[in-house]
Protein backbone atom coordinates (compact mmCIF):
# COMPACT_ATOMS: atom_id res chain seq x y z
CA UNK A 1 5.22 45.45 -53.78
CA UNK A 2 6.92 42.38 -56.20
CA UNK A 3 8.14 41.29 -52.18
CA UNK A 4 4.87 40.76 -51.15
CA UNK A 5 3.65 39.27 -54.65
CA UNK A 6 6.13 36.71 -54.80
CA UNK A 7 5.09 35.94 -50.97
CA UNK A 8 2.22 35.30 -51.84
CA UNK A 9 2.29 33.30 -54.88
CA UNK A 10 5.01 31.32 -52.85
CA UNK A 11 2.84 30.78 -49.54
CA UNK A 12 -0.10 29.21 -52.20
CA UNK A 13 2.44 26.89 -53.57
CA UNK A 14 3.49 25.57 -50.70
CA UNK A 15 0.23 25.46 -48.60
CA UNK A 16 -1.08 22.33 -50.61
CA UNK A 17 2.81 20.53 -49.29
CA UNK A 18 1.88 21.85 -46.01
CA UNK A 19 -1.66 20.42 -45.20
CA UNK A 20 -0.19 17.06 -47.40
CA UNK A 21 2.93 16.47 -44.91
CA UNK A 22 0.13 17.11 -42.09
CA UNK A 23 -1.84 13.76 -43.50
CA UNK A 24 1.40 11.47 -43.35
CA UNK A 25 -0.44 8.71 -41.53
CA UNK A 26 -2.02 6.25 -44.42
CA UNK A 27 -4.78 4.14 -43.63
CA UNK A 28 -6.82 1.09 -45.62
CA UNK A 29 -10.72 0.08 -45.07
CA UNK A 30 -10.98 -3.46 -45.20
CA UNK A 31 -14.63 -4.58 -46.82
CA UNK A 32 -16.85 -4.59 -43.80
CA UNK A 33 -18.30 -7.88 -42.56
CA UNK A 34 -22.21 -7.89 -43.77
CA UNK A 35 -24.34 -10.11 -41.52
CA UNK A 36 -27.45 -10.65 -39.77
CA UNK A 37 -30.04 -9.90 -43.01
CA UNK A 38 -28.08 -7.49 -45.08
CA UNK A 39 -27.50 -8.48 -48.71
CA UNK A 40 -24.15 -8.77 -49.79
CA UNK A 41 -24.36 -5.58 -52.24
CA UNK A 42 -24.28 -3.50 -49.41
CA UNK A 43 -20.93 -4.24 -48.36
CA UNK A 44 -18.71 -1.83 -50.52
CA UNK A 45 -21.09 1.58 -50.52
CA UNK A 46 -20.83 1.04 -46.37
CA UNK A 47 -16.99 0.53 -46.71
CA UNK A 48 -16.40 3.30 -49.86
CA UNK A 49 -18.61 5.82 -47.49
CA UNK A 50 -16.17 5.19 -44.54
CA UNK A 51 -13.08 5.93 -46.83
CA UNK A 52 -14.78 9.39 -47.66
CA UNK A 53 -15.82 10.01 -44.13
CA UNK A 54 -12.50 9.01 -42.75
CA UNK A 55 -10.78 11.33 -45.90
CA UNK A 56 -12.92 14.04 -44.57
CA UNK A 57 -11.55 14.32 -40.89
CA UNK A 58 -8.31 15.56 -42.44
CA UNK A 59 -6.15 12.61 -40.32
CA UNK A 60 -5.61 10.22 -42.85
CA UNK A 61 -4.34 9.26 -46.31
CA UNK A 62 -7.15 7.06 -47.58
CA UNK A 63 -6.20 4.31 -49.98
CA UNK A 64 -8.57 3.68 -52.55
CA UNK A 65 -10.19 0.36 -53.10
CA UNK A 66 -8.97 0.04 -56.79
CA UNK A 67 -5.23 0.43 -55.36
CA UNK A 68 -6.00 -2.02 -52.66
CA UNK A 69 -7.25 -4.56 -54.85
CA UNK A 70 -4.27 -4.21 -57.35
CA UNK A 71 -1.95 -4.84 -54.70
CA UNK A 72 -4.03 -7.84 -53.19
CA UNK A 73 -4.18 -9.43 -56.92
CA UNK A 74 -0.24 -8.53 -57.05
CA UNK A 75 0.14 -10.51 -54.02
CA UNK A 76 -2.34 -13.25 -54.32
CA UNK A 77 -3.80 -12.19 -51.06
CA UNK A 78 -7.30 -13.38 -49.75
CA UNK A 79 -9.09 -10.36 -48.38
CA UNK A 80 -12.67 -11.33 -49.12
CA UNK A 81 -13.21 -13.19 -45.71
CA UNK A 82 -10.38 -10.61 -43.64
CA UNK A 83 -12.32 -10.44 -40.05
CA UNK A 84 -9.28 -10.77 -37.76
CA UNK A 85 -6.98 -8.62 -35.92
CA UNK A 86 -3.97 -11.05 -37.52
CA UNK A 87 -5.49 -11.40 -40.86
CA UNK A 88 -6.03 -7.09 -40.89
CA UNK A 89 -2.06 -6.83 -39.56
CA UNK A 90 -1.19 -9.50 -42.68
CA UNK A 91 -3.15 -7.22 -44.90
CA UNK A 92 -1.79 -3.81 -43.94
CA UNK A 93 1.84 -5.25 -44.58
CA UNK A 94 0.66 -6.50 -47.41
CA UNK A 95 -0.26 -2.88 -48.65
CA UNK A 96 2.14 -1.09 -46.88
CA UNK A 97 -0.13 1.22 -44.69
CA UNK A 98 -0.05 2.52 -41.41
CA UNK A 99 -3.14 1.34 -39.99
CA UNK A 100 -6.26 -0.32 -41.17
CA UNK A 101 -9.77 -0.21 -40.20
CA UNK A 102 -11.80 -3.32 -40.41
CA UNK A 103 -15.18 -4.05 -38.50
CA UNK A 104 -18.71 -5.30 -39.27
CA UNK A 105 -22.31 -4.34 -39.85
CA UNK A 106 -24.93 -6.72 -38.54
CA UNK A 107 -28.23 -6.34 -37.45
CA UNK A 108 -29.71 -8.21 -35.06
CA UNK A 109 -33.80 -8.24 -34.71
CA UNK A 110 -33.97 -3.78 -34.97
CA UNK A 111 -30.56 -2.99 -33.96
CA UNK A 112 -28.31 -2.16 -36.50
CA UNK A 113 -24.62 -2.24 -34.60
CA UNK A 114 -21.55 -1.32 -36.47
CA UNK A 115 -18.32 -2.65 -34.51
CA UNK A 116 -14.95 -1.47 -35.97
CA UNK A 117 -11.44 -1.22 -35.19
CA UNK A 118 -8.67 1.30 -36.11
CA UNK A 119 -5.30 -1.23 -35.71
CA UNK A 120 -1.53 0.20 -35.96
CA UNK A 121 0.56 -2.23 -38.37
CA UNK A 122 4.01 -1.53 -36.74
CA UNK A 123 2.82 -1.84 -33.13
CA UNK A 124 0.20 -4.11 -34.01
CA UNK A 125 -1.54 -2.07 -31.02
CA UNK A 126 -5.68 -1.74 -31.56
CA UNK A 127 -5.78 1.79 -31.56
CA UNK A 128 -9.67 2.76 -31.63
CA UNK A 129 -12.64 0.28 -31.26
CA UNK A 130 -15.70 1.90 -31.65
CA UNK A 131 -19.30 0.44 -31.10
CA UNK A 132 -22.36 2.12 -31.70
CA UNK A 133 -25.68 0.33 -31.94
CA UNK A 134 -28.59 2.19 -33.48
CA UNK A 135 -32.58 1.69 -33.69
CA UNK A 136 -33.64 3.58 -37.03
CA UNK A 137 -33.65 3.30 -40.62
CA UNK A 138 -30.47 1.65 -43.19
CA UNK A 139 -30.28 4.86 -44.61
CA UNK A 140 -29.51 7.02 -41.30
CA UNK A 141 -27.09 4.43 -40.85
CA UNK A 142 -25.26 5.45 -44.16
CA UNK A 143 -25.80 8.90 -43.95
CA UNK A 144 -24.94 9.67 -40.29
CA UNK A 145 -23.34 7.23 -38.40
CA UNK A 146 -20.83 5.94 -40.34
CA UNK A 147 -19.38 9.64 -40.34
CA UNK A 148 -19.59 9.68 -36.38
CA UNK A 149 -17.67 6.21 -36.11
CA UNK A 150 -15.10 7.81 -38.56
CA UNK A 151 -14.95 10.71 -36.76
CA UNK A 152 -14.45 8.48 -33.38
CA UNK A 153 -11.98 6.34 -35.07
CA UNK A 154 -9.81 9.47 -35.72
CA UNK A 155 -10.29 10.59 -32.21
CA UNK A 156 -11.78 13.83 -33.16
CA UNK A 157 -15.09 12.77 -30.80
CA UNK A 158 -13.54 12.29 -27.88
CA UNK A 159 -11.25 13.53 -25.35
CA UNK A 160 -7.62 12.96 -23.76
CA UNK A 161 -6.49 12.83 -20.15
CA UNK A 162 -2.67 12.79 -18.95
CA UNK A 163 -1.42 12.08 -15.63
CA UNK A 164 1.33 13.72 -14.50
CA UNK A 165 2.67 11.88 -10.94
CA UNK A 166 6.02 10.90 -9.14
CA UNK A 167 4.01 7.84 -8.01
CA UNK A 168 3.24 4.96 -10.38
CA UNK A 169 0.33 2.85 -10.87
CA UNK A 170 -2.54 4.98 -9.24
CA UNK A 171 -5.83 3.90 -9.24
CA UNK A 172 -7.70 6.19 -10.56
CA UNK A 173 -11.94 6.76 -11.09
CA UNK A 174 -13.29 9.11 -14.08
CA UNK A 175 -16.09 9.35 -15.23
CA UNK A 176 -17.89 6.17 -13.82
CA UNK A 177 -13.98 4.30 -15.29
CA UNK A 178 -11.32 3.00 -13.29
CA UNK A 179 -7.86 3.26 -15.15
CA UNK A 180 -4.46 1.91 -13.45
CA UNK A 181 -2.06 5.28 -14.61
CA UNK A 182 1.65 6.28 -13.64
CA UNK A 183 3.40 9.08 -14.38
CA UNK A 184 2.84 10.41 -18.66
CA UNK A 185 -0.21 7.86 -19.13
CA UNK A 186 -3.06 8.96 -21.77
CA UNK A 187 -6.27 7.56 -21.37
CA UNK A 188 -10.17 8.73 -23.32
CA UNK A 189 -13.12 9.88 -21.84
CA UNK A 190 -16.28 11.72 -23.76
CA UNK A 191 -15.96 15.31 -24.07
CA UNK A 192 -17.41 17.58 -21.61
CA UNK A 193 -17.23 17.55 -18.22
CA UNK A 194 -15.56 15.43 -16.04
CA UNK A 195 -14.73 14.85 -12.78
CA UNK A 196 -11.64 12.56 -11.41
CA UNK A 197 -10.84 11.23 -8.28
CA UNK A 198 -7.97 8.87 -5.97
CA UNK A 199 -7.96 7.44 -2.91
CA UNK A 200 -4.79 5.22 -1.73
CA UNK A 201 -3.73 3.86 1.50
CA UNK A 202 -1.07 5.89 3.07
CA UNK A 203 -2.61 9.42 1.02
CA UNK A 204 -4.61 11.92 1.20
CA UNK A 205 -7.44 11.83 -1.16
CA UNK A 206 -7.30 13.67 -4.25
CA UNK A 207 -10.02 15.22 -6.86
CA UNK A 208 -10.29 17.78 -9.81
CA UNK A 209 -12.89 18.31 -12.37
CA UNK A 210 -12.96 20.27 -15.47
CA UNK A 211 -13.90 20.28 -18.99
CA UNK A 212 -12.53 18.73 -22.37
CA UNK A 213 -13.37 19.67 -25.88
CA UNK A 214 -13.64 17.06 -28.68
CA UNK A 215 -10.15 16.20 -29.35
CA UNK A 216 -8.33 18.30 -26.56
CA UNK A 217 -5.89 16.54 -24.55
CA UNK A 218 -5.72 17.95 -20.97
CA UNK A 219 -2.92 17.23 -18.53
CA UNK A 220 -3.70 16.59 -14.58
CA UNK A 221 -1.16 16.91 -12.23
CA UNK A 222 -1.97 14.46 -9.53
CA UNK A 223 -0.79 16.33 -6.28
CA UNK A 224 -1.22 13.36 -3.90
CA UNK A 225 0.25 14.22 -0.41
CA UNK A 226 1.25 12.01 1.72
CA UNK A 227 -0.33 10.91 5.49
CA UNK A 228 1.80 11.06 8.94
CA UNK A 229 2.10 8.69 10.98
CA UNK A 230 1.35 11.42 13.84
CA UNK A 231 -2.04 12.79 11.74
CA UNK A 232 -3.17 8.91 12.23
CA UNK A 233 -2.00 8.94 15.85
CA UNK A 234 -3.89 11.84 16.98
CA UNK A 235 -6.67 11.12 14.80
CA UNK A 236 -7.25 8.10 16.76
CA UNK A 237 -6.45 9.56 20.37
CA UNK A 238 -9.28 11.79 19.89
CA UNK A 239 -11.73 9.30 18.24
CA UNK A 240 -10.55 5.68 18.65
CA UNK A 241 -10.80 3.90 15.39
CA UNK A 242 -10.48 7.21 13.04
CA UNK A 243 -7.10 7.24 12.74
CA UNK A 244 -7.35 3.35 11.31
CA UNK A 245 -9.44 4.24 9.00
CA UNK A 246 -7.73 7.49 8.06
CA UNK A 247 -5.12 4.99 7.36
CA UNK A 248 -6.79 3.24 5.40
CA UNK A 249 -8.28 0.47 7.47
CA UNK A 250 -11.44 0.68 7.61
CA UNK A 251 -12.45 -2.63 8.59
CA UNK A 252 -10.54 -2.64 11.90
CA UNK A 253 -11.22 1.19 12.50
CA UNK A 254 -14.79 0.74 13.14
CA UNK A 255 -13.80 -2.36 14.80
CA UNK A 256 -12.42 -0.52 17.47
CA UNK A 257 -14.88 2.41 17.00
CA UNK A 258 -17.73 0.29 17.65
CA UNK A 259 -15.99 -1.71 20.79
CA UNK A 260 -14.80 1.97 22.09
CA UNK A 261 -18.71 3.26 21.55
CA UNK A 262 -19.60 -0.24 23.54
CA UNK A 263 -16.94 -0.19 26.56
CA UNK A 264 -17.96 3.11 27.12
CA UNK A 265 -21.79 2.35 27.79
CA UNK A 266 -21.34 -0.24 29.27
CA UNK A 267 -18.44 1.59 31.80
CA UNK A 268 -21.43 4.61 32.35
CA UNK A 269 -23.97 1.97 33.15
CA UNK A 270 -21.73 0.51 35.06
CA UNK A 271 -20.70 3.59 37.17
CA UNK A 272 -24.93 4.66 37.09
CA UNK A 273 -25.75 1.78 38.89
CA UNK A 274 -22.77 1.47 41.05
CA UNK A 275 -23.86 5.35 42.31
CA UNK A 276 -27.40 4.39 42.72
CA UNK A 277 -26.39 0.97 45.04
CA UNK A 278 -23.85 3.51 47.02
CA UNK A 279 -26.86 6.04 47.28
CA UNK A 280 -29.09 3.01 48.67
CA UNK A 281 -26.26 1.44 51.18
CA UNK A 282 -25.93 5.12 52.49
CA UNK A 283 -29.94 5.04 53.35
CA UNK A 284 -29.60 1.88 54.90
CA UNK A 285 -27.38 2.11 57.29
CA UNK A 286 -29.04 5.25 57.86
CA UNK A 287 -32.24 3.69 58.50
CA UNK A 288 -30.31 1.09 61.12
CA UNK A 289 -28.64 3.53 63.07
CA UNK A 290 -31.92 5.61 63.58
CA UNK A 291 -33.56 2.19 64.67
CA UNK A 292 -34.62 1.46 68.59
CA UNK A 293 -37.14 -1.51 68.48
CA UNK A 294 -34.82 -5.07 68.17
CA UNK A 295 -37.34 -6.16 65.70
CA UNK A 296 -36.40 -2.72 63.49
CA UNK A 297 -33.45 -3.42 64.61
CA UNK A 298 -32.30 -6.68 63.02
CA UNK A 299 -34.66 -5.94 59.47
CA UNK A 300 -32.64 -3.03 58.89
CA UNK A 301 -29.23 -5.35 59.77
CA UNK A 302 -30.26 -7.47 57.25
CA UNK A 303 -31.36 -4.52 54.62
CA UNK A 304 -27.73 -3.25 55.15
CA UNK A 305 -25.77 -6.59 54.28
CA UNK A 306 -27.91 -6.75 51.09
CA UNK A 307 -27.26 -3.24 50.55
CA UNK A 308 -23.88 -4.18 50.71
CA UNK A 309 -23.53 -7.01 48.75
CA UNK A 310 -25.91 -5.02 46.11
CA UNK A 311 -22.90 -2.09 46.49
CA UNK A 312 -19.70 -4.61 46.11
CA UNK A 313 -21.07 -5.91 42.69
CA UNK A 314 -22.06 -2.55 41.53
CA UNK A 315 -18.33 -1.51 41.98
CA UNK A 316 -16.60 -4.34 40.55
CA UNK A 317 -19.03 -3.94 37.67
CA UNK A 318 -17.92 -0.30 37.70
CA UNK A 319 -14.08 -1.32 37.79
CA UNK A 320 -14.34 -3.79 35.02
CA UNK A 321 -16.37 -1.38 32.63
CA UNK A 322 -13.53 1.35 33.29
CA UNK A 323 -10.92 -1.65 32.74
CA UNK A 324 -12.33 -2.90 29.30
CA UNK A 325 -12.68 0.92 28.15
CA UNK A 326 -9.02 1.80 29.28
CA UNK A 327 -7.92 -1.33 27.46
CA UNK A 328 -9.67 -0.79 23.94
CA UNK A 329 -8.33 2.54 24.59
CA UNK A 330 -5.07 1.45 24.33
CA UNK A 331 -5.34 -1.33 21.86
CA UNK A 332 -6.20 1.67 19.62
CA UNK A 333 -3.04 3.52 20.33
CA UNK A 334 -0.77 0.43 19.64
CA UNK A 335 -2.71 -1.00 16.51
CA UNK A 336 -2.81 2.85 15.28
CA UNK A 337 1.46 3.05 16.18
CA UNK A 338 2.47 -0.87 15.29
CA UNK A 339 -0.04 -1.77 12.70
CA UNK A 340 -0.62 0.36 10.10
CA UNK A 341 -2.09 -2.26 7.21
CA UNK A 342 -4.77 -1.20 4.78
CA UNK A 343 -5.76 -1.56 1.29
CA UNK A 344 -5.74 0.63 -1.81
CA UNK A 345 -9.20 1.82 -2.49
CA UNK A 346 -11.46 3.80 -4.62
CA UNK A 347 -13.68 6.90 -4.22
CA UNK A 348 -16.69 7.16 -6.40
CA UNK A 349 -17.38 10.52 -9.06
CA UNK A 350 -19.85 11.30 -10.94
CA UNK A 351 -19.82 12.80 -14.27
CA UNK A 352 -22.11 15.57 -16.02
CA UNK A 353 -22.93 15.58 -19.46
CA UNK A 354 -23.00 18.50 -21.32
């Protein structure tokens, strides 16, 4: 029984060291930049709220403004007029934080838009920007949305995706995005559901959808496979100009597509008539061997000779349609086997809100 006393009186002690070593990150507010109608005096509630609201997400150490402003008077440093990513670096060294946050209110006309930044001093890497424009009253402002830009500044509105790949520098389509990722990159999207897809030259196409929860970070395995050089072969035996564009090259693919559509009517034309001027040669010489009378007799001579003629230049239509076909044909096959080409490209997704 004392065991379990002393365990307990030992896990209370210790749980306020616990949740404090969780909040070892320490961030500053820098006053926010009033313009665009808004008096002056409403510069330090907006920034003092934005401490509280950034306290509250449990991911910071908040310095307070009277600690800041020692420090700042300590060091004769000029904070009043601190806009910039440089001067905000300058001013986190200054009080040796983590990060800052510094941003602005302005209004323009009925939108209010509050524009702030969440900067890392050692990196000196902008970490969070966050915009949000609003229609509606001052008040909502202060009451509401400064605790969802806090909340988006500590990354506990949105969501993580990380690529896991052998191959580097895939272009990649999310959620109406394109990111550039290799293999361990992180990149945000809005929670809910998503849906991500890849398309490169030389791979098979690749998509997955899912779901993310407000600060989850998912991992995608991006299971590319690679094309043969026999799938694009065959591919474009079958249907000349497929296998390009399997490939990757479109352009030329329907190139030859269209050209291999074209030969070919023109080659069945070709043969259609060449069958009907045989079928018509055949009847006249038909009609001259069944004639008697020498006036039937030389009208169906000279029926036959243009017959004839009508016959030769069906055929050597014929032969050139099947020659042009036969060669596009086998463009096809070499430009499938010697040129392979082609771009990297992107495949379009949509996303669903929840």
């Amino acid at each position: 029984m004392r065991y379990l006393v002393g365990l307990l009186i030992f896990t209370l002690l210790i749980s306020p060291l616990i949740a404090q070593s969780n909040q070892t990150r320490t961030v500053a507010v820098l006053d926010l930049d009033i313009t665009g109608g808004f008096p002056e005096s409403y510069q330090a509630p907006f920034s003092d709220r934005l401490r509280q609201e950034l306290l509250k997400t449990d991911r910071f150490r908040v310095m307070e403004r009277n600690n800041m402003e020692e420090i700042f008077l300590e060091n004769n440093f000029q904070a009043e007029f601190c806009s910039s990513t440089g001067c905000a670096i300058r001013a986190g060294q200054t009080l040796g934080v983590d990060y800052m946050v510094f941003g602005s209110l302005n209004k323009v006309a009925t939108i209010i838009t509050i524009n702030l930044r969440l900067i890392d001093i050692e990196t000196k890497e902008i970490l969070e920007a966050v915009n949000i424009d609003y229609i509606g009253s001052i008040e909502v402002v202060l009451s509401k949305k400064v605790r969802e830009v806090a909340r988006k500044l500590a990354g506990l509105d949105v969501a993580h995706l990380m690529i896991n790949s052998s191959i580097e520098n895939i272009n990649i389509s999310v959620n109406d995005r394109l990111f550039t990722a290799g293999d361990g990159d992180k990149f945000k999207i809005n929670p809910g559901k998503y849906s991500l897809s890849t398309e490169m030259q030389g791979y098979h196409s690749f998509r997955t959808s899912g779901s993310l929860l407000p600060g989850e970070v998912h991992a995608i395995d991006l299971d590319i496979k690679p094309k043969t050089r026999n799938e694009t072969i065959w591919l474009s035996a079958f249907y000349p100009g497929y296998g390009q564009r399997y490939a990757g090259n479109r352009g030329r693919g329907w190139l030859i597509t269209l050209l291999q559509f074209a030969s070919a009517g023109y080659g069945i034309y070709s043969w259609l008539e060449f069958q009907e001027a045989q079928d018509e040669y055949d009847k006249a010489r038909d009609e001259y061997s069944k004639a008697f009378v020498q006036e039937d007799i030389n009208s169906a001579r000279r029926l036959v000779q243009k017959k004839h003629d009508n016959y030769n230049s069906a055929a050597f239509n014929a032969n050139v349609g099947v020659a042009i076909t036969g060669s596009i044909y086998a463009i096809n096959l070499l430009d499938v086997i010697f040129l392979p080409g082609g771009e990297i490209r992107f495949s379009t997704i949509n996303e669903e809100e929840n």
